[in-house]
N, C-alpha and C. Protein backbone atom coordinates (compact mmCIF):
# COMPACT_ATOMS: atom_id res chain seq x y z
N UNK A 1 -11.01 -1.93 -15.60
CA UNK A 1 -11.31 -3.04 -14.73
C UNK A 1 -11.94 -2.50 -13.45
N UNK A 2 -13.03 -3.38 -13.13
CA UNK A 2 -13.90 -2.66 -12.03
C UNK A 2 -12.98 -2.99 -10.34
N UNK A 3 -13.29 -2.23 -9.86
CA UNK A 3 -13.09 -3.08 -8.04
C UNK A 3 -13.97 -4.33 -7.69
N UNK A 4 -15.37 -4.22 -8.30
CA UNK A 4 -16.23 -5.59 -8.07
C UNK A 4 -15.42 -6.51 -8.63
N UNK A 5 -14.51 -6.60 -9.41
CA UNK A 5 -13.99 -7.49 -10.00
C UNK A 5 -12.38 -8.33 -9.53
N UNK A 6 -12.25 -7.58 -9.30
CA UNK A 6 -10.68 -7.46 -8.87
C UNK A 6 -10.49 -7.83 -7.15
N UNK A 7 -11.36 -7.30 -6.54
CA UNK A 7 -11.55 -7.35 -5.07
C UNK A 7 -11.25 -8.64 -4.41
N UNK A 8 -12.12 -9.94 -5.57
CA UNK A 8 -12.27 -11.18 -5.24
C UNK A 8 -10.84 -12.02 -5.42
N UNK A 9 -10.52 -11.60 -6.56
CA UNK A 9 -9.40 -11.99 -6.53
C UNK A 9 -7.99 -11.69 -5.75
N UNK A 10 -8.14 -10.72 -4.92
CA UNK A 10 -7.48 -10.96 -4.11
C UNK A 10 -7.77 -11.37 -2.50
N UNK A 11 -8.73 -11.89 -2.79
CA UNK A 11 -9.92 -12.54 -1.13
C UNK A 11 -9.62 -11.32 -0.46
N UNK A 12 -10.48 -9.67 -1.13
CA UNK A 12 -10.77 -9.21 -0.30
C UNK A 12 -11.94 -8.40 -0.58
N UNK A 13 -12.72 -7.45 0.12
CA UNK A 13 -14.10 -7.17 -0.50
C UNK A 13 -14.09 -5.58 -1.04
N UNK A 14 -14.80 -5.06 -1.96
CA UNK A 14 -14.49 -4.11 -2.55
C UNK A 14 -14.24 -2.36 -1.83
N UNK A 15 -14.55 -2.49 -0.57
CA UNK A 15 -14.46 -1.21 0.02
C UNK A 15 -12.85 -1.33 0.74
N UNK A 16 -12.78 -2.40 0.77
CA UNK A 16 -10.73 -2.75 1.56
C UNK A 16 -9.91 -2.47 0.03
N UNK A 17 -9.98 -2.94 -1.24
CA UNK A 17 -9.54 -2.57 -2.51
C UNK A 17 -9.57 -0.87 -1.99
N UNK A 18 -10.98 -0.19 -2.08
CA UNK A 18 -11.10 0.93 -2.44
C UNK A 18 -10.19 2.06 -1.27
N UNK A 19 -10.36 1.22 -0.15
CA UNK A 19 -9.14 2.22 0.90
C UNK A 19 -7.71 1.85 0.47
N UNK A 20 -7.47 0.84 -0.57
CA UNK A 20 -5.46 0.60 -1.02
C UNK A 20 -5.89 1.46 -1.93
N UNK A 21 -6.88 1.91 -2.36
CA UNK A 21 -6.39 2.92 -4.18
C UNK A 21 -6.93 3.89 -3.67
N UNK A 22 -7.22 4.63 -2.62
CA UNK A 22 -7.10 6.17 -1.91
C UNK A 22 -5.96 5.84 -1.33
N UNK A 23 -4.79 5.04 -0.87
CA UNK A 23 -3.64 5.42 -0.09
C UNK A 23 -4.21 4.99 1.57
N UNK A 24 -5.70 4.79 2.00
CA UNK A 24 -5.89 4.79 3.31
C UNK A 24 -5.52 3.51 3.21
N UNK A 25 -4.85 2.42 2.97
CA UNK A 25 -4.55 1.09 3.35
C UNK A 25 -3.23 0.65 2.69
N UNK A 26 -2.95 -0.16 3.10
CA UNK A 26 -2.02 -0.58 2.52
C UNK A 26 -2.56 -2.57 2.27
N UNK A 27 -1.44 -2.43 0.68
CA UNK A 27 -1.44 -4.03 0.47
C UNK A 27 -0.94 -4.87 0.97
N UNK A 28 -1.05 -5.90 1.15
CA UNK A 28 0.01 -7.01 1.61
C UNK A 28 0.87 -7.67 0.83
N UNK A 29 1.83 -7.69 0.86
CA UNK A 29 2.76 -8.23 0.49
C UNK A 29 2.46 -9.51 -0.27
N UNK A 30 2.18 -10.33 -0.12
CA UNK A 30 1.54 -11.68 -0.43
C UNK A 30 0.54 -11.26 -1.70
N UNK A 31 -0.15 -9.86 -1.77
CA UNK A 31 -0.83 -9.87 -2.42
C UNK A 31 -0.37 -8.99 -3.65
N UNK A 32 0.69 -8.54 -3.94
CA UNK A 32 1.98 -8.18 -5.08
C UNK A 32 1.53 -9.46 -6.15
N UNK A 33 2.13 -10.44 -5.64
CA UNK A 33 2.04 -11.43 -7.06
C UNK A 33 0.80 -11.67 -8.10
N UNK A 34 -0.27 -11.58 -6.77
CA UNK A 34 -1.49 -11.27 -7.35
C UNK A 34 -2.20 -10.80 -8.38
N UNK A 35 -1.42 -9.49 -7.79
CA UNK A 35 -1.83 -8.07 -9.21
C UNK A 35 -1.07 -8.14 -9.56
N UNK A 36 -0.28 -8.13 -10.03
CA UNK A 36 1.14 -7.89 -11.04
C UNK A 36 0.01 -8.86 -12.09
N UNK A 37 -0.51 -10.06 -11.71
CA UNK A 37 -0.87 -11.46 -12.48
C UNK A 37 -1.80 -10.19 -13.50
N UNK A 38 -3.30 -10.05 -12.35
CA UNK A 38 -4.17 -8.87 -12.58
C UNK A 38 -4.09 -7.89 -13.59
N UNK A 39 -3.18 -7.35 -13.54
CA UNK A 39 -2.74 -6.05 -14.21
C UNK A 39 -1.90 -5.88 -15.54
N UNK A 40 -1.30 -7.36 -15.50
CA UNK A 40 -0.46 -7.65 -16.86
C UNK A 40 0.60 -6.97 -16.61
N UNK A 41 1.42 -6.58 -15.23
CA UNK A 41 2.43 -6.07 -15.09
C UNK A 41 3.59 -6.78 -14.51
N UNK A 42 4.90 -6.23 -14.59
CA UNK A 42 5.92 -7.13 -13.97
C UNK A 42 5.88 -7.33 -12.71
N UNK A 43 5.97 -7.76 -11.63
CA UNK A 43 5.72 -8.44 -10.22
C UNK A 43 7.01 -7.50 -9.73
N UNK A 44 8.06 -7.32 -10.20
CA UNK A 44 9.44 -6.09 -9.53
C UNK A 44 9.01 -4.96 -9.71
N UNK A 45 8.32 -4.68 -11.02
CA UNK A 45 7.65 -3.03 -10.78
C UNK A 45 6.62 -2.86 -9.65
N UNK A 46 5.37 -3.56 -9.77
CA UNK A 46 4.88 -3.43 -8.13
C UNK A 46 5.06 -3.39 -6.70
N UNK A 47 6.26 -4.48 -6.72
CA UNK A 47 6.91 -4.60 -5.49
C UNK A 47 8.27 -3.46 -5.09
N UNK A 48 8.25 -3.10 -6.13
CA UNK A 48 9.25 -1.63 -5.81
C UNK A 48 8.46 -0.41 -5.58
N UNK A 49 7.21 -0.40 -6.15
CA UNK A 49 5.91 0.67 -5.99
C UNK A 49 5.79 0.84 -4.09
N UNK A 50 5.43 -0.65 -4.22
CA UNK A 50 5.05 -1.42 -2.23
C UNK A 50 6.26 -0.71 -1.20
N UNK A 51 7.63 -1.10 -1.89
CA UNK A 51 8.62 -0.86 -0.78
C UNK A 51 8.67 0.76 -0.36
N UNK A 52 8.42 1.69 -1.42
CA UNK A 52 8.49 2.65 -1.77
C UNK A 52 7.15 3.32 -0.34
N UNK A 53 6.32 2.57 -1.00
CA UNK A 53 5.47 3.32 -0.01
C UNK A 53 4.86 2.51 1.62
N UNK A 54 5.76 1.57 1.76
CA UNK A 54 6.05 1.03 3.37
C UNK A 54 7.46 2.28 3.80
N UNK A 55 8.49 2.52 3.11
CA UNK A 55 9.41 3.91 3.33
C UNK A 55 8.51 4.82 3.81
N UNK A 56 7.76 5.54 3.11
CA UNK A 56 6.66 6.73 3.27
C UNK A 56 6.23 6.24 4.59
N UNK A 57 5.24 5.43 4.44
CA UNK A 57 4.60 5.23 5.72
C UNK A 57 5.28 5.37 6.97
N UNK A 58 6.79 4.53 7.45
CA UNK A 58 7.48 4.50 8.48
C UNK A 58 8.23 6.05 8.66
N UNK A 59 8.01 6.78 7.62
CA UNK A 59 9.08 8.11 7.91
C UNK A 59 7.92 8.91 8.24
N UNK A 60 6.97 9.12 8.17
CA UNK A 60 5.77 9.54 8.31
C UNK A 60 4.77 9.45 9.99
N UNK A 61 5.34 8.31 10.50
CA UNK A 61 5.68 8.01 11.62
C UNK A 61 6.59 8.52 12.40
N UNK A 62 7.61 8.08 12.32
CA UNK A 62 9.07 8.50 13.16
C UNK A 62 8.91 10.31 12.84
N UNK A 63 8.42 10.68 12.16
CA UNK A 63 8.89 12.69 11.94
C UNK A 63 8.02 12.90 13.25
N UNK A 64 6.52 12.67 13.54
CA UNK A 64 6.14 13.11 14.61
C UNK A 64 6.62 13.09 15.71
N UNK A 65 7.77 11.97 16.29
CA UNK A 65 8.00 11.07 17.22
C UNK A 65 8.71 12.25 17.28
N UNK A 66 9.52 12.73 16.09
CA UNK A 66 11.08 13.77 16.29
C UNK A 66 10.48 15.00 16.85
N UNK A 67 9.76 15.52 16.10
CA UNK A 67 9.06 16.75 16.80
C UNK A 67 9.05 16.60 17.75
N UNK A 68 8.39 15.62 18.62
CA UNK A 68 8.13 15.40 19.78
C UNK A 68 9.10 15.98 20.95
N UNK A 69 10.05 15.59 20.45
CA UNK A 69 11.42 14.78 21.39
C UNK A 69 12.55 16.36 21.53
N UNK A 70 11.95 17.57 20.69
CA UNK A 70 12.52 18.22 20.34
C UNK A 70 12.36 19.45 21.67
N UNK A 71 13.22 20.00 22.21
CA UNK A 71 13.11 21.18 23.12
C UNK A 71 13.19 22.34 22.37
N UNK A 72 11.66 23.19 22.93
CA UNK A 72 12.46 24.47 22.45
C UNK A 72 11.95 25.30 23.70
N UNK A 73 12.85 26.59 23.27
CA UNK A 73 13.22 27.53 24.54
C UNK A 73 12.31 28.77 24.40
């Protein structure tokens, strides 16, 4: 299945698809039910994929913050 194809269906245009399937974006939430439809997959397997990698993202965040905060001698 192409991105020209798929893109529309989720009202978005094919280079925003192409930064969620390199990892540079993330999906929206809203748009889970979507693809699950899309993909012929269960809607809990995707949305456990999503939670999984909103985790990543926020710890990925906060580690720099720690470094930060950290004294050394």
């Amino acid at each position: 299945m192409y991105l020209r194809h798929v893109a529309p269906l989720l009202e978005m245009d094919t280079a925003q698809l192409s930064k969620i399937e390199k990892g540079l974006r993330q999906l929206k939430r809203e748009q889970i039910p979507i693809l699950a439809n899309i993909l012929k997959v269960e809607e809990d397997e995707l949305l456990t994929l999503w939670v999984a990698d909103q985790i990543i993202d926020v710890t990925k965040r906060i580690r720099p913050i720690r470094m930060q905060q950290r004294k050394f001698f």
